[in-house]
PDB file of N, CA and C in Angstrom:
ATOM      1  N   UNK A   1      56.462 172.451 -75.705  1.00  0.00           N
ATOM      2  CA  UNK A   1      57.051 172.976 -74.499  1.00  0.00           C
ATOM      3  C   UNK A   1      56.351 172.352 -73.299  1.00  0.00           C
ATOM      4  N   UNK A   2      57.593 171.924 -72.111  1.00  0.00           N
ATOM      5  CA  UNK A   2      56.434 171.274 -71.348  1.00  0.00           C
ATOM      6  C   UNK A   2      57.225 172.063 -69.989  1.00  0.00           C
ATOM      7  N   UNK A   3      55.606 172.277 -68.796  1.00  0.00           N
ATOM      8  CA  UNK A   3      55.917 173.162 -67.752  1.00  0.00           C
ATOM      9  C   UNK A   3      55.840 172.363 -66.960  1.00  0.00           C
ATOM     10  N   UNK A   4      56.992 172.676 -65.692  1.00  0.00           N
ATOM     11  CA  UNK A   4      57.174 172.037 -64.782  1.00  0.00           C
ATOM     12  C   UNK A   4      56.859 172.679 -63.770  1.00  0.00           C
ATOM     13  N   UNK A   5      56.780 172.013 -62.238  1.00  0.00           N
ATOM     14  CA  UNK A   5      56.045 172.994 -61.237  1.00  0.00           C
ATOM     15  C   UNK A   5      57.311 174.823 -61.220  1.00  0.00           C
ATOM     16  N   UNK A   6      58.436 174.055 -61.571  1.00  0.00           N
ATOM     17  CA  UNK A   6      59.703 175.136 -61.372  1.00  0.00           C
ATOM     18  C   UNK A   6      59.621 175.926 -62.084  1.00  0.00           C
ATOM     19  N   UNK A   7      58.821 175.884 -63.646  1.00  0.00           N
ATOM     20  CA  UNK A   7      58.952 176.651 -63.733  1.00  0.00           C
ATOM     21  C   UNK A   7      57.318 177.733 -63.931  1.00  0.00           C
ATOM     22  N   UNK A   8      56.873 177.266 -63.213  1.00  0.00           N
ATOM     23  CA  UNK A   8      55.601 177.813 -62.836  1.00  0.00           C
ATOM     24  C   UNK A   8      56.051 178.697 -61.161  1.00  0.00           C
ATOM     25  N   UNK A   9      57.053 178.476 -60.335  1.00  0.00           N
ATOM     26  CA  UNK A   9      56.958 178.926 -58.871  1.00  0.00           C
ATOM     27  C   UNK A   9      57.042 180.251 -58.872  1.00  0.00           C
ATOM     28  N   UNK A  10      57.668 181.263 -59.873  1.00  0.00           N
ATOM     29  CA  UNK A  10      57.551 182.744 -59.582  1.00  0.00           C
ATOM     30  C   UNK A  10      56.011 183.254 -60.062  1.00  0.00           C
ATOM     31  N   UNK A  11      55.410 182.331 -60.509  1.00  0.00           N
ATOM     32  CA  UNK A  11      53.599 182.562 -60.521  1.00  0.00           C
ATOM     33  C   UNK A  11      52.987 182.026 -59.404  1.00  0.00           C
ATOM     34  N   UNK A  12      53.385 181.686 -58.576  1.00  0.00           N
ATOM     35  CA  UNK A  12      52.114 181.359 -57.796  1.00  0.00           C
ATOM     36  C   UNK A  12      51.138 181.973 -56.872  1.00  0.00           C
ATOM     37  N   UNK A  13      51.961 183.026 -56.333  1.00  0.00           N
ATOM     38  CA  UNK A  13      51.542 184.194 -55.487  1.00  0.00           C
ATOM     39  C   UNK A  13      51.679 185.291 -56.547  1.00  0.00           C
ATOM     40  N   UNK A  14      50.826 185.154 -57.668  1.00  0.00           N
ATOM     41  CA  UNK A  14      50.892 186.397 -58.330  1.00  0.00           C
ATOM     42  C   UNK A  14      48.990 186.292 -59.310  1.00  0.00           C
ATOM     43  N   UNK A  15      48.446 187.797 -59.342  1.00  0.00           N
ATOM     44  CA  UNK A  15      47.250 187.378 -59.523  1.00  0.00           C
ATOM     45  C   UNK A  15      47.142 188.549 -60.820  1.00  0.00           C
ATOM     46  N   UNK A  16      45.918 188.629 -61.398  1.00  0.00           N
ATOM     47  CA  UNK A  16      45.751 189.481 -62.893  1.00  0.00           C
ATOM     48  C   UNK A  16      44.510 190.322 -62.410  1.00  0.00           C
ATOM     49  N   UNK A  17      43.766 191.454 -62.175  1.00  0.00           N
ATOM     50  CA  UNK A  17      43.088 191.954 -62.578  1.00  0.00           C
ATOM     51  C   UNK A  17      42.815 192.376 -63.915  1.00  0.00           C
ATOM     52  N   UNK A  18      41.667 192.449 -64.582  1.00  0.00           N
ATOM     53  CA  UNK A  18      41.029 192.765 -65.589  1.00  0.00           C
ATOM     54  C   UNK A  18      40.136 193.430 -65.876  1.00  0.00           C
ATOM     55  N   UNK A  19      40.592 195.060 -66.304  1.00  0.00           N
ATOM     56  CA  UNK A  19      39.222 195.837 -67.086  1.00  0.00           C
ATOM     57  C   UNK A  19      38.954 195.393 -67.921  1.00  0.00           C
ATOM     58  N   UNK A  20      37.457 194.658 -68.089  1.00  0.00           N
ATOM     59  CA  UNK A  20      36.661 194.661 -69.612  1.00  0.00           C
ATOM     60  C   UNK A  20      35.571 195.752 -69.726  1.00  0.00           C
ATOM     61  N   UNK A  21      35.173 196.152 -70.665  1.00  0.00           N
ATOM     62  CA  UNK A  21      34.401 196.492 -71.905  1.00  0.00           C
ATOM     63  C   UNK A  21      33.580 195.831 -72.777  1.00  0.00           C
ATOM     64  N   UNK A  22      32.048 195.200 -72.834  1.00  0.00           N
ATOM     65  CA  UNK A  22      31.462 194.389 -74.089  1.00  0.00           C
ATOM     66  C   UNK A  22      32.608 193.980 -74.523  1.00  0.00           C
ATOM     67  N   UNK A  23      33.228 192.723 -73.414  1.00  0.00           N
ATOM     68  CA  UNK A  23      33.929 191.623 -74.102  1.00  0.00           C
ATOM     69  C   UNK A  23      35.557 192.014 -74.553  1.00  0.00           C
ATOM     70  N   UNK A  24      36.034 193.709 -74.502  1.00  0.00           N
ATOM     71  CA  UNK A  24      37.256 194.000 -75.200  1.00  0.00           C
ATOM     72  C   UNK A  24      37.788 194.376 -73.584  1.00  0.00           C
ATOM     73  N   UNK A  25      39.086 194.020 -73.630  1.00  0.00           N
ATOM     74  CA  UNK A  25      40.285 194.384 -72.449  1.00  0.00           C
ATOM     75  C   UNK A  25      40.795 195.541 -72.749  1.00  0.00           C
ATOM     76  N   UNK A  26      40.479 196.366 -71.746  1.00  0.00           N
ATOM     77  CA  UNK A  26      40.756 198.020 -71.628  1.00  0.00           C
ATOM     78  C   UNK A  26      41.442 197.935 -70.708  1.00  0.00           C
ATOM     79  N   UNK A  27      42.307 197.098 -70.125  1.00  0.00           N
ATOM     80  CA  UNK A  27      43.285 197.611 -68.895  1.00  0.00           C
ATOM     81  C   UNK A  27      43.673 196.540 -68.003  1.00  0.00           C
ATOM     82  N   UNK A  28      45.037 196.051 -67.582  1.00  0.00           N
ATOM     83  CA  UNK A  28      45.304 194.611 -66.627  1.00  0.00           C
ATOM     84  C   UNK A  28      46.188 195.227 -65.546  1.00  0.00           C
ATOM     85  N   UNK A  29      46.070 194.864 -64.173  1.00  0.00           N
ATOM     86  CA  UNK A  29      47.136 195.116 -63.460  1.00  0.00           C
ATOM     87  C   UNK A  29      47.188 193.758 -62.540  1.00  0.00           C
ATOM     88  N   UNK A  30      48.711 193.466 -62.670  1.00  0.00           N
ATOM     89  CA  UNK A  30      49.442 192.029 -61.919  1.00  0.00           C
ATOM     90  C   UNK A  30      49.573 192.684 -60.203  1.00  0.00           C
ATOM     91  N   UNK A  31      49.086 191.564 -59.666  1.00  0.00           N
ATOM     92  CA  UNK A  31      49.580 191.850 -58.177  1.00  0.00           C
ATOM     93  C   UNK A  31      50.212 190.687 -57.566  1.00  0.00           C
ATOM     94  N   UNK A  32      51.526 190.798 -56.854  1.00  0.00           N
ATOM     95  CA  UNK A  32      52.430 190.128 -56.200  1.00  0.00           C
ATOM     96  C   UNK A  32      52.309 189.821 -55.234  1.00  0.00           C
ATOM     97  N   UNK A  33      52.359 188.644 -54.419  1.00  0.00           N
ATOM     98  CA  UNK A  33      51.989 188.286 -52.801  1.00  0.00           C
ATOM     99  C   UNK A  33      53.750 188.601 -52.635  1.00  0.00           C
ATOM    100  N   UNK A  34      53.785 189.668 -51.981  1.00  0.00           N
ATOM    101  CA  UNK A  34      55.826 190.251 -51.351  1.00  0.00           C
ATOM    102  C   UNK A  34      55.648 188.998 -49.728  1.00  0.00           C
ATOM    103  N   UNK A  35      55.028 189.178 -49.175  1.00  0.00           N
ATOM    104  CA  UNK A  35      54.737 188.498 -47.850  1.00  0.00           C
ATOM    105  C   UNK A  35      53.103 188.651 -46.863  1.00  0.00           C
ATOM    106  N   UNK A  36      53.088 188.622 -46.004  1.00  0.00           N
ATOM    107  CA  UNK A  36      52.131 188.216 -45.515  1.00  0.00           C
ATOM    108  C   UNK A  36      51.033 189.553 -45.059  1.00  0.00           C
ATOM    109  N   UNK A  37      52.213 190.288 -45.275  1.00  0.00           N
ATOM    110  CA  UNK A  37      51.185 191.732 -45.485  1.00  0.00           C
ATOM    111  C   UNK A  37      51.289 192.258 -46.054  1.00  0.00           C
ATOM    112  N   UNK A  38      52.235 192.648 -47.820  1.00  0.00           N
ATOM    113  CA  UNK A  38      52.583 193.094 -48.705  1.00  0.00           C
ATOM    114  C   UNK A  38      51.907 193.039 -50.104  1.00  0.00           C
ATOM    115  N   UNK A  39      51.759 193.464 -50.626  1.00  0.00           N
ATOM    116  CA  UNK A  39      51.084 192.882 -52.105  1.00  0.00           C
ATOM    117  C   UNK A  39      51.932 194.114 -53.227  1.00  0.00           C
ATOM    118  N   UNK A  40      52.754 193.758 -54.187  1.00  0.00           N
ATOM    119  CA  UNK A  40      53.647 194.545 -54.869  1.00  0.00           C
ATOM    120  C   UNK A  40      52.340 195.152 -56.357  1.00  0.00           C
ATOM    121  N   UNK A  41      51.831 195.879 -56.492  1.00  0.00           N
ATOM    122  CA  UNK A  41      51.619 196.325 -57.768  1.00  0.00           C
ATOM    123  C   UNK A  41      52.268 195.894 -59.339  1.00  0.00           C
ATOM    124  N   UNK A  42      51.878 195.758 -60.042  1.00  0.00           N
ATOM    125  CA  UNK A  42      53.559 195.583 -61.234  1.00  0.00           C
ATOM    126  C   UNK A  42      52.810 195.686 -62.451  1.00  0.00           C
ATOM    127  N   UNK A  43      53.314 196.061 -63.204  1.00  0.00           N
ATOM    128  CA  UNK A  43      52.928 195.994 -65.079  1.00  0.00           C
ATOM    129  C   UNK A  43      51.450 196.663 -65.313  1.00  0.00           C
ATOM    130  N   UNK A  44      50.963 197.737 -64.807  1.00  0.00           N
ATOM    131  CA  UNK A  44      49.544 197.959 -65.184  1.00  0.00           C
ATOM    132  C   UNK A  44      50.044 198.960 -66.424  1.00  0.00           C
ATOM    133  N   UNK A  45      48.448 198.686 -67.131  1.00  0.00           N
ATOM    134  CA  UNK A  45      48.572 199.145 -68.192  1.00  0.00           C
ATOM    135  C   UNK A  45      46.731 199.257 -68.777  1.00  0.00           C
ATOM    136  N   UNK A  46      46.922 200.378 -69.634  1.00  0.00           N
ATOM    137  CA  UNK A  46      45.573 200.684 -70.006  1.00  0.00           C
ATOM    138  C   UNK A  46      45.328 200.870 -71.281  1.00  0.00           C
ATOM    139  N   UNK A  47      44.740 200.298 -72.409  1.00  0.00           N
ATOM    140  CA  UNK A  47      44.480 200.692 -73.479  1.00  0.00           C
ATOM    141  C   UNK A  47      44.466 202.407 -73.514  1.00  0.00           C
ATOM    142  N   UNK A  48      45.354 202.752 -74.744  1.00  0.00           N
ATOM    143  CA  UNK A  48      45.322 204.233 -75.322  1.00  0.00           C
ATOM    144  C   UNK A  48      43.905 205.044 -75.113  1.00  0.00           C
ATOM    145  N   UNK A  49      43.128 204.239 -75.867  1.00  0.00           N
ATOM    146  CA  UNK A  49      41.830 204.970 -76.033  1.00  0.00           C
ATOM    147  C   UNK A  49      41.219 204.668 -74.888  1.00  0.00           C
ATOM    148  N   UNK A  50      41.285 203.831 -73.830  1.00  0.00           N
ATOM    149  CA  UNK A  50      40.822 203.870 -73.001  1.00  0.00           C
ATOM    150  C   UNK A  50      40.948 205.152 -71.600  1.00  0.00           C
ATOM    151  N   UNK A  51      42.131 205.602 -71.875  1.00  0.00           N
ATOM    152  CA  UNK A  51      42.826 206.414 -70.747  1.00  0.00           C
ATOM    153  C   UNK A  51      41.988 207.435 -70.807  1.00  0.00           C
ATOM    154  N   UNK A  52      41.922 207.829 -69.499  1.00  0.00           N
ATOM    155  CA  UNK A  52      41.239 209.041 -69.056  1.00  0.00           C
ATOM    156  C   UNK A  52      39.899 208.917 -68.851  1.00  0.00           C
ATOM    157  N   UNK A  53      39.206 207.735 -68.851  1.00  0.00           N
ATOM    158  CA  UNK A  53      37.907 207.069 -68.454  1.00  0.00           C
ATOM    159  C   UNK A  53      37.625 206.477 -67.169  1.00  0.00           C
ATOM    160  N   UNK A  54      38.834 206.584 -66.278  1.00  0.00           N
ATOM    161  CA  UNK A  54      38.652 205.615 -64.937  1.00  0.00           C
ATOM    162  C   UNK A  54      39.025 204.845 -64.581  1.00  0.00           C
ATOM    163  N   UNK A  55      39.296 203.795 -65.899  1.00  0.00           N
ATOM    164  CA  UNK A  55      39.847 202.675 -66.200  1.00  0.00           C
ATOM    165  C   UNK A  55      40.962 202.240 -65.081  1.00  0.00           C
ATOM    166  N   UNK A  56      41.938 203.314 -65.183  1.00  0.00           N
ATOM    167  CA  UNK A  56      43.150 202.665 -64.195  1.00  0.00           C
ATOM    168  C   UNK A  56      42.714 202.891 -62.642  1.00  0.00           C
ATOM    169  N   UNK A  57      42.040 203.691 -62.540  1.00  0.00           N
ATOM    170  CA  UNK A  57      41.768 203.995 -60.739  1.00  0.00           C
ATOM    171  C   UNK A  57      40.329 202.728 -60.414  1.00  0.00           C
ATOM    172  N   UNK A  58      39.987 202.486 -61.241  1.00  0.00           N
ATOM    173  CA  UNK A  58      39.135 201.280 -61.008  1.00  0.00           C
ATOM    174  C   UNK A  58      40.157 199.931 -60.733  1.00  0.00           C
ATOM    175  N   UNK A  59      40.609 199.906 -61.703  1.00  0.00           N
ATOM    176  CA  UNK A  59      41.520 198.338 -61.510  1.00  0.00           C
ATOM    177  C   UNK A  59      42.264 198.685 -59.962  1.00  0.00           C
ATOM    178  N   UNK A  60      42.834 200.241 -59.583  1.00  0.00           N
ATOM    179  CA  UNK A  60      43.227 199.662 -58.175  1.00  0.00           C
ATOM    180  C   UNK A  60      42.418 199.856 -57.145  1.00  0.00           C
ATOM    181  N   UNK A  61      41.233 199.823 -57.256  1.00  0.00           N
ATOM    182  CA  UNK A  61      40.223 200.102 -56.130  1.00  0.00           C
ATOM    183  C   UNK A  61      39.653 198.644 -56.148  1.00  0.00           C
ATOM    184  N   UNK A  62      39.801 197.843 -57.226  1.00  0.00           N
ATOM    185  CA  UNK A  62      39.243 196.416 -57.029  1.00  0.00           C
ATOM    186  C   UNK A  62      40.891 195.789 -56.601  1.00  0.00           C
ATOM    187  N   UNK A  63      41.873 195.985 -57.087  1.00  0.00           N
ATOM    188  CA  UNK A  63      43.030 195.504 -56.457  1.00  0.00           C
ATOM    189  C   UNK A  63      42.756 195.722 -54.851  1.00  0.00           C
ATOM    190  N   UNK A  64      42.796 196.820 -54.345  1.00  0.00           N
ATOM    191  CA  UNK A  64      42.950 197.440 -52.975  1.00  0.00           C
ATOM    192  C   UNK A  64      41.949 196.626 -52.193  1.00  0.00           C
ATOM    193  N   UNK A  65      40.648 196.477 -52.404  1.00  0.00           N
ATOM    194  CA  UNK A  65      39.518 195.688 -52.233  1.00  0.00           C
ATOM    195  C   UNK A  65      39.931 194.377 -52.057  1.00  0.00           C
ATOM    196  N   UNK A  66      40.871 193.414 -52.742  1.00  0.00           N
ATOM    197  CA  UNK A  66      41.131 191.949 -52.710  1.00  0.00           C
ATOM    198  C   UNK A  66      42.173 192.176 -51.714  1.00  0.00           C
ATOM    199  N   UNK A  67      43.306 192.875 -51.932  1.00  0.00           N
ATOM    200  CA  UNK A  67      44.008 193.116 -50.904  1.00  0.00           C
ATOM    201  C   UNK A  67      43.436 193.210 -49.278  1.00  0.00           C
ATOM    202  N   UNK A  68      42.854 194.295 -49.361  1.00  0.00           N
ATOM    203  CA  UNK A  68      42.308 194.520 -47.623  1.00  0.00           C
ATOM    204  C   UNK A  68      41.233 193.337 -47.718  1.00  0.00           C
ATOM    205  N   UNK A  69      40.302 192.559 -48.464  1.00  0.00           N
ATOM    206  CA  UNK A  69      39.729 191.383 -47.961  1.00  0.00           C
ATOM    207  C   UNK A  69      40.189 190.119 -47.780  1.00  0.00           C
ATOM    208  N   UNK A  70      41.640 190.187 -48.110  1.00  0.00           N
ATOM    209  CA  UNK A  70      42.259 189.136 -47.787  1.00  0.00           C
ATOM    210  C   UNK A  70      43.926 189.503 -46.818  1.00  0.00           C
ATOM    211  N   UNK A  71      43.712 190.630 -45.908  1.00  0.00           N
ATOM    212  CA  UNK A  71      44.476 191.438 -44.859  1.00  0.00           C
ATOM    213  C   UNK A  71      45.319 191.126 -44.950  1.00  0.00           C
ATOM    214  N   UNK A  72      45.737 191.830 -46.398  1.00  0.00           N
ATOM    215  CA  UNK A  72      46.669 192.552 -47.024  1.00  0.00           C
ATOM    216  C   UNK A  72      46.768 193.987 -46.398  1.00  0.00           C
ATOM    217  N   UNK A  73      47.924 194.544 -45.908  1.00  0.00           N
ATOM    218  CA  UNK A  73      47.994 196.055 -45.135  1.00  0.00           C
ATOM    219  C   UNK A  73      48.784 196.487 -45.612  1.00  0.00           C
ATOM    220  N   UNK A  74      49.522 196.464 -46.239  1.00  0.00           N
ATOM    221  CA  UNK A  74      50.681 197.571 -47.480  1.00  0.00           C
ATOM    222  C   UNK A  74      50.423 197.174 -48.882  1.00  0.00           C
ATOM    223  N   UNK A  75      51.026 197.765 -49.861  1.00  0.00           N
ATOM    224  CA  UNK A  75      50.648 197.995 -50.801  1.00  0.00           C
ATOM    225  C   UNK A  75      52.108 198.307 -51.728  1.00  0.00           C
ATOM    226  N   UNK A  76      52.775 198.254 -52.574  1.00  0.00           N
ATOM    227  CA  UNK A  76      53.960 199.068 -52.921  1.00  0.00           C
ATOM    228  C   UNK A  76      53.956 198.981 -54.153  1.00  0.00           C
ATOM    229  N   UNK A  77      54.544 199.666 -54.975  1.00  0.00           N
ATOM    230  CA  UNK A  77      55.266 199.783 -56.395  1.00  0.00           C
ATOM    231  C   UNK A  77      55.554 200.311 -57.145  1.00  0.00           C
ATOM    232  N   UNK A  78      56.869 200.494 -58.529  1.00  0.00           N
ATOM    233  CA  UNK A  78      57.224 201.454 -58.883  1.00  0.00           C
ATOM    234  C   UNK A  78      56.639 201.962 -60.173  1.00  0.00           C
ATOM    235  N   UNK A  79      56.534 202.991 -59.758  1.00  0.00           N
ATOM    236  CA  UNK A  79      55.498 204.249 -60.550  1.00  0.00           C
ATOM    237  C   UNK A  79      56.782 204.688 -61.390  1.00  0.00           C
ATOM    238  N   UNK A  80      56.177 204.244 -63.009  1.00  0.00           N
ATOM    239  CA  UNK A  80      56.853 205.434 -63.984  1.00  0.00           C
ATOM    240  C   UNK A  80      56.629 206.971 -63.251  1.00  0.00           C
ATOM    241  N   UNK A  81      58.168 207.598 -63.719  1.00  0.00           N
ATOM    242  CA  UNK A  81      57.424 209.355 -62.793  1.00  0.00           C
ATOM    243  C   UNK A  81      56.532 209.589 -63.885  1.00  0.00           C
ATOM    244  N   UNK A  82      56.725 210.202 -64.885  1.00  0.00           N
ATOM    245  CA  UNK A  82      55.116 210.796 -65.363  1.00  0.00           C
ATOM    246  C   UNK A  82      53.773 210.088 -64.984  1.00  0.00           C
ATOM    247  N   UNK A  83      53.717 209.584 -64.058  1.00  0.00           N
ATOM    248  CA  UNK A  83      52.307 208.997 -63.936  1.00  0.00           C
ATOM    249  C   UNK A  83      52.136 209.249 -62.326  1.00  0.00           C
ATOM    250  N   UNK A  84      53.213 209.614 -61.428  1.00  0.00           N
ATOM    251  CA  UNK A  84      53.449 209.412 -60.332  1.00  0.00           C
ATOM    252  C   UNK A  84      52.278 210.051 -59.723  1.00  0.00           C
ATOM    253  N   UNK A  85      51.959 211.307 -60.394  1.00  0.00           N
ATOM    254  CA  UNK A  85      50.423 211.832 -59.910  1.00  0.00           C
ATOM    255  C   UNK A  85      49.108 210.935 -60.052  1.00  0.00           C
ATOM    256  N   UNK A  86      49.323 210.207 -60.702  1.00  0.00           N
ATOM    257  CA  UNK A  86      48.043 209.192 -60.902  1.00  0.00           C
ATOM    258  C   UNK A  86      48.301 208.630 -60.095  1.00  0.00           C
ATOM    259  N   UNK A  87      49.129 207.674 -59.392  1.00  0.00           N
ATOM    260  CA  UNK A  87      49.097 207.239 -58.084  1.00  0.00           C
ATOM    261  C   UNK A  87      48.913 207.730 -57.003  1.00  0.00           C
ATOM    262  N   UNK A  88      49.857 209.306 -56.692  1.00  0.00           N
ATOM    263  CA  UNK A  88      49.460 209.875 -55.725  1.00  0.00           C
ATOM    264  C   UNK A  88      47.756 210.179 -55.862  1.00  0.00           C
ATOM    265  N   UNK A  89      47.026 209.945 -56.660  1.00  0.00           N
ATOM    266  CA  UNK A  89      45.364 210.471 -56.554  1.00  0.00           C
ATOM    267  C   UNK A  89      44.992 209.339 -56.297  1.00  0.00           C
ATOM    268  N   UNK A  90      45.473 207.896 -56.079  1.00  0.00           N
ATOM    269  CA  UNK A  90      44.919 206.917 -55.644  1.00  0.00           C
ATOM    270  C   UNK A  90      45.345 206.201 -54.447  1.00  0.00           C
ATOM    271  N   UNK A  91      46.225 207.166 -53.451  1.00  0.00           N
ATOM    272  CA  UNK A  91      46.558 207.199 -52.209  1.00  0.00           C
ATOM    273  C   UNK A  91      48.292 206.836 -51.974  1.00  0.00           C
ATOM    274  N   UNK A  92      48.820 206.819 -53.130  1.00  0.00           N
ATOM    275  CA  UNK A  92      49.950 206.178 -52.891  1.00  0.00           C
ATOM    276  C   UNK A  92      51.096 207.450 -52.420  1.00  0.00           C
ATOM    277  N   UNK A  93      51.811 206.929 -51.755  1.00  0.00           N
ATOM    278  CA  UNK A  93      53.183 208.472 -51.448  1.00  0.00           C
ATOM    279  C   UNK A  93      54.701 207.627 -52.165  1.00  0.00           C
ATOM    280  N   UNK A  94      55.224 208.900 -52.317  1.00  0.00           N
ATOM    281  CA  UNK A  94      56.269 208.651 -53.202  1.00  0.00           C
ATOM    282  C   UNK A  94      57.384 208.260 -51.645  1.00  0.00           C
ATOM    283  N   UNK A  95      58.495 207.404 -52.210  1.00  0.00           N
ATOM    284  CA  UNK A  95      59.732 206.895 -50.882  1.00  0.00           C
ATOM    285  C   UNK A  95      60.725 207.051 -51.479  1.00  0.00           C
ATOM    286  N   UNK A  96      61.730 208.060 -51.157  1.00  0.00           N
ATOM    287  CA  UNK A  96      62.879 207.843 -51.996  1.00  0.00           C
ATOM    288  C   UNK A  96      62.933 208.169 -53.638  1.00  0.00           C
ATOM    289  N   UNK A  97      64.312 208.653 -53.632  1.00  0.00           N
ATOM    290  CA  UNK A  97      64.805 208.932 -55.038  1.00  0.00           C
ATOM    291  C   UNK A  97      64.236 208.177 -56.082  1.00  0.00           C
ATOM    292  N   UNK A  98      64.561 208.747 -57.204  1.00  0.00           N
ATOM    293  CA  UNK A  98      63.970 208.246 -58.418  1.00  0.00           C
ATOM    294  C   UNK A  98      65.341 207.325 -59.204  1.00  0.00           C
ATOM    295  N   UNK A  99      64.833 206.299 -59.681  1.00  0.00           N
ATOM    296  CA  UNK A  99      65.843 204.907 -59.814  1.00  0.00           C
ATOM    297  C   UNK A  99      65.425 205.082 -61.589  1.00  0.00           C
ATOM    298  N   UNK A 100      66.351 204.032 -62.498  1.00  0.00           N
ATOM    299  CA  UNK A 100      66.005 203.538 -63.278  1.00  0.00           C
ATOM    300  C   UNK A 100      65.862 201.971 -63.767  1.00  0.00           C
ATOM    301  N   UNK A 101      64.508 201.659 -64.446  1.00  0.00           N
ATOM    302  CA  UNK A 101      64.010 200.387 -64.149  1.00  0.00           C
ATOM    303  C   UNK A 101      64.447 199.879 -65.433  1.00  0.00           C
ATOM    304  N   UNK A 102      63.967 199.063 -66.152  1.00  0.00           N
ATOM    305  CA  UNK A 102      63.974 198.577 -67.809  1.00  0.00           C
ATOM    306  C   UNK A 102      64.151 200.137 -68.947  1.00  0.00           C
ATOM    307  N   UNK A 103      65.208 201.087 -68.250  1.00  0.00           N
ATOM    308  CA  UNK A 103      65.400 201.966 -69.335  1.00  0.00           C
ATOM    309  C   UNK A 103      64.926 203.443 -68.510  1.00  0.00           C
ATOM    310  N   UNK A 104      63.411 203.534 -67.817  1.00  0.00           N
ATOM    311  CA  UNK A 104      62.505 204.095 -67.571  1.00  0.00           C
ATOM    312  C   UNK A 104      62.352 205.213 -66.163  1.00  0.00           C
ATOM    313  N   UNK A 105      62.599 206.402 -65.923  1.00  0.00           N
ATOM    314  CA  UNK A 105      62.808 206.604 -64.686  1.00  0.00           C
ATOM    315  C   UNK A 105      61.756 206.097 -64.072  1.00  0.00           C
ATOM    316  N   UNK A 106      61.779 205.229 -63.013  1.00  0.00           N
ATOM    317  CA  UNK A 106      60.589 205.041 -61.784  1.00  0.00           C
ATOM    318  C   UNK A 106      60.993 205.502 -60.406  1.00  0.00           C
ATOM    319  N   UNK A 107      59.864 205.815 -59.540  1.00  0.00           N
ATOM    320  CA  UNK A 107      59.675 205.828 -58.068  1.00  0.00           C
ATOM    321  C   UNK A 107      59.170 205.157 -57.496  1.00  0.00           C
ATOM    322  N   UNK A 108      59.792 204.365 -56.227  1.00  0.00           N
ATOM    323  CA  UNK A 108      59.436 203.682 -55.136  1.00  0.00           C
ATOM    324  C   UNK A 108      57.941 204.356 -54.758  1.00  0.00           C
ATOM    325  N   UNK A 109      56.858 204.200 -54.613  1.00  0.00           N
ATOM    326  CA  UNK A 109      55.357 204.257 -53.655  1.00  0.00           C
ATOM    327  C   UNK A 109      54.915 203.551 -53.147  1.00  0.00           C
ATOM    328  N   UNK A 110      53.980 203.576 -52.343  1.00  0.00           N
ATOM    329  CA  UNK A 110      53.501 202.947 -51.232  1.00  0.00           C
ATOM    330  C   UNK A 110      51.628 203.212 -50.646  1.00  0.00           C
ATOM    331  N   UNK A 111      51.186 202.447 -50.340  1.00  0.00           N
ATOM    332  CA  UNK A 111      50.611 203.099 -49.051  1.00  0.00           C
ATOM    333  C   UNK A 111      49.911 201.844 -48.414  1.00  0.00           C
ATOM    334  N   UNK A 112      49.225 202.636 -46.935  1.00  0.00           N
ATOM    335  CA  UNK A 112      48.943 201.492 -46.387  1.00  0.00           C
ATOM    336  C   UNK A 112      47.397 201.321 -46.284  1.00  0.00           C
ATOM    337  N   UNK A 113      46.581 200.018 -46.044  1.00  0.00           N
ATOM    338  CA  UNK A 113      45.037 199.629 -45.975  1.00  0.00           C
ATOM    339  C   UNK A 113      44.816 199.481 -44.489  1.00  0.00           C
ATOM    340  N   UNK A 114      43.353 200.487 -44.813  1.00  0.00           N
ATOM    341  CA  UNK A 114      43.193 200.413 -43.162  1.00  0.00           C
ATOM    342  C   UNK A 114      42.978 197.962 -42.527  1.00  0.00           C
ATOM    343  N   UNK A 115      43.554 197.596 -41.770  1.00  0.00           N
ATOM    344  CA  UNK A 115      43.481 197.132 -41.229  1.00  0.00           C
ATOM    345  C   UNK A 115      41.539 196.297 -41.021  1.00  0.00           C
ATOM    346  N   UNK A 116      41.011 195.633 -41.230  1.00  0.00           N
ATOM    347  CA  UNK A 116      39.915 194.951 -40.399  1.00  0.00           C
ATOM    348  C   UNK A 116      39.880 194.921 -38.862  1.00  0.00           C
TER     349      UNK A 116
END
């Protein structure tokens, strides 16, 4: 298989955080450059046994961190609802009705970084 820049261009403004563990991956969340002050959230996910350790509110406090050090000032993305409280505890507010994504009910969230 051979890659061309084309089909590399919906990666380029897109980045990986990584929870490790002694070497094992407990948790990844993708972040999207939307525009020049936007950064979209997308696909996080946490090992089973990992949940309920921190794991996910860490990955977005180092997300949020790259974001506001590189003035990033919004933030957005859609939250499965059963989890929607885990976001709201990590500052996010819910916008609007609840949609369905790949099958899944989600909600539009948001929030914004204080500014430098």
């Amino acid at each position: 298989m051979d890659l061309f820049d084309e089909d590399l261009s919906e990666d380029r403004d897109q980045y990986v955080v990584i929870a490790l563990e002694d070497r094992e991956i407990l948790g990844c969340l993708m972040l999207k450059i939307i525009d020049k002050d936007t950064v979209k959230y997308r696909q996080m996910a946490v090992k089973r046994t990992a949940q309920g350790r921190g794991v996910g509110t860490t990955l977005i406090r180092y997300a949020d961190n790259f974001c506001f050090l590189n003035d990033y000032t919004k933030v957005e993305l859609h939250a499965r609802v059963p989890v929607r409280g885990f976001y709201e505890r990590n500052g996010f507010q819910a916008d609007g009705n609840e949609f369905i994504e790949v099958g899944i009910p989600h909600i539009f969230m948001h929030k914004a970084l204080n500014p430098r």
